[in-house]
Protein backbone atom coordinates (compact mmCIF):
# COMPACT_ATOMS: atom_id res chain seq x y z
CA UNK A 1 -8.84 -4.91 0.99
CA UNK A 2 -7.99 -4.78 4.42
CA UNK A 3 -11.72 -3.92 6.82
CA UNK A 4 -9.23 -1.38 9.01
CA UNK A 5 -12.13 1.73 8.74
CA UNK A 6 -9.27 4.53 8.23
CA UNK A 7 -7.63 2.29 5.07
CA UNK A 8 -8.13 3.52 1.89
CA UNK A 9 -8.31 1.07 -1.66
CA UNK A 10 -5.21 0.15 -3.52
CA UNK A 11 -6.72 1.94 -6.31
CA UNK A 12 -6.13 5.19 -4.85
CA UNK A 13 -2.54 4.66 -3.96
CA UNK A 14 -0.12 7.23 -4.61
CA UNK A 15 3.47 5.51 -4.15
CA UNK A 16 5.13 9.43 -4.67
CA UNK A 17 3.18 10.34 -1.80
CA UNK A 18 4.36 9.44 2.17
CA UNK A 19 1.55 6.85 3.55
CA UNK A 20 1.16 4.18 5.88
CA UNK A 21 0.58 1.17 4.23
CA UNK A 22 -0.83 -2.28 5.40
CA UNK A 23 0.78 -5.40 4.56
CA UNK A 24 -1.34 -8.83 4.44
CA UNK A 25 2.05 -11.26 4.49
CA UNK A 26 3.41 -9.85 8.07
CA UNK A 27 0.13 -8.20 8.90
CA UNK A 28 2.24 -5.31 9.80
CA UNK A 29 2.01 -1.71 8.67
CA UNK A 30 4.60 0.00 6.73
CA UNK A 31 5.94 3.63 6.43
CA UNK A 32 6.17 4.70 3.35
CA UNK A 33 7.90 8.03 1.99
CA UNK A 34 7.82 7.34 -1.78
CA UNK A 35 11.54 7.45 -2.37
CA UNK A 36 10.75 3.82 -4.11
CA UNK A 37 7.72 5.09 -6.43
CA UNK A 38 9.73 4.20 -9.79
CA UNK A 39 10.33 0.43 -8.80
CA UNK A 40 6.77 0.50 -7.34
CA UNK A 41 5.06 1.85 -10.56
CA UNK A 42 7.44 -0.72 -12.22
CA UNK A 43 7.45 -4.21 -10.69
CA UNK A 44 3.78 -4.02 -8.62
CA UNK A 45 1.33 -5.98 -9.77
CA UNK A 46 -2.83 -5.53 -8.86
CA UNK A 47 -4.21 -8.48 -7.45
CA UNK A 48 -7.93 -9.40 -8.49
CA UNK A 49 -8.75 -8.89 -4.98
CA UNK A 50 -8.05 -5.37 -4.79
CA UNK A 51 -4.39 -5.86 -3.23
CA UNK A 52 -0.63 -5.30 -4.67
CA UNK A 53 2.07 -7.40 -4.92
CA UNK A 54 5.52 -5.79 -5.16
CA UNK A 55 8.35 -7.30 -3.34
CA UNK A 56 7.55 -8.98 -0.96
CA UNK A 57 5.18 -7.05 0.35
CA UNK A 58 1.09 -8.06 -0.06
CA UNK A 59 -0.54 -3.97 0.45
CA UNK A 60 -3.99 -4.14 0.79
CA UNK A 61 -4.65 -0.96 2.18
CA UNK A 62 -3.32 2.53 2.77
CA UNK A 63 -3.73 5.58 4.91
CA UNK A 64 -2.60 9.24 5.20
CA UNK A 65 0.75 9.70 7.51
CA UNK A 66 -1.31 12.16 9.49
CA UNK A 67 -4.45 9.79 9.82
CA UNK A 68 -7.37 9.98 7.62
């Protein structure tokens, strides 16, 4: 999981719910409004390290749209 102190765990992810996500490959983050939450439940898979695969994304960490 990313060290970022306002990321929360994988585990806790949400994909119907808008976050900001974080994505290892580009080291960018990444809006997300959960209009993609049926492939996401589908084709992501949970990396032993705590991350997700899905696309080709790498999402180690996630955060509220509003912070927090």
């Amino acid at each position: 999981m990313t060290e970022h102190p306002t990321m929360h765990p994988m585990t806790d992810f949400n994909p119907s719910e808008p976050a900001v996500l974080h994505d290892r490959a580009s080291d960018q983050i990444v809006t997300w409004i959960g209009d993609e939450a049926d492939d996401f439940r589908r084709s992501s898979r949970a990396r032993a390290d705590g991350s997700v695969a899905w696309r080709e994304y790498v999402f180690d960490g996630w955060g509220n749209v509003m912070g927090g």
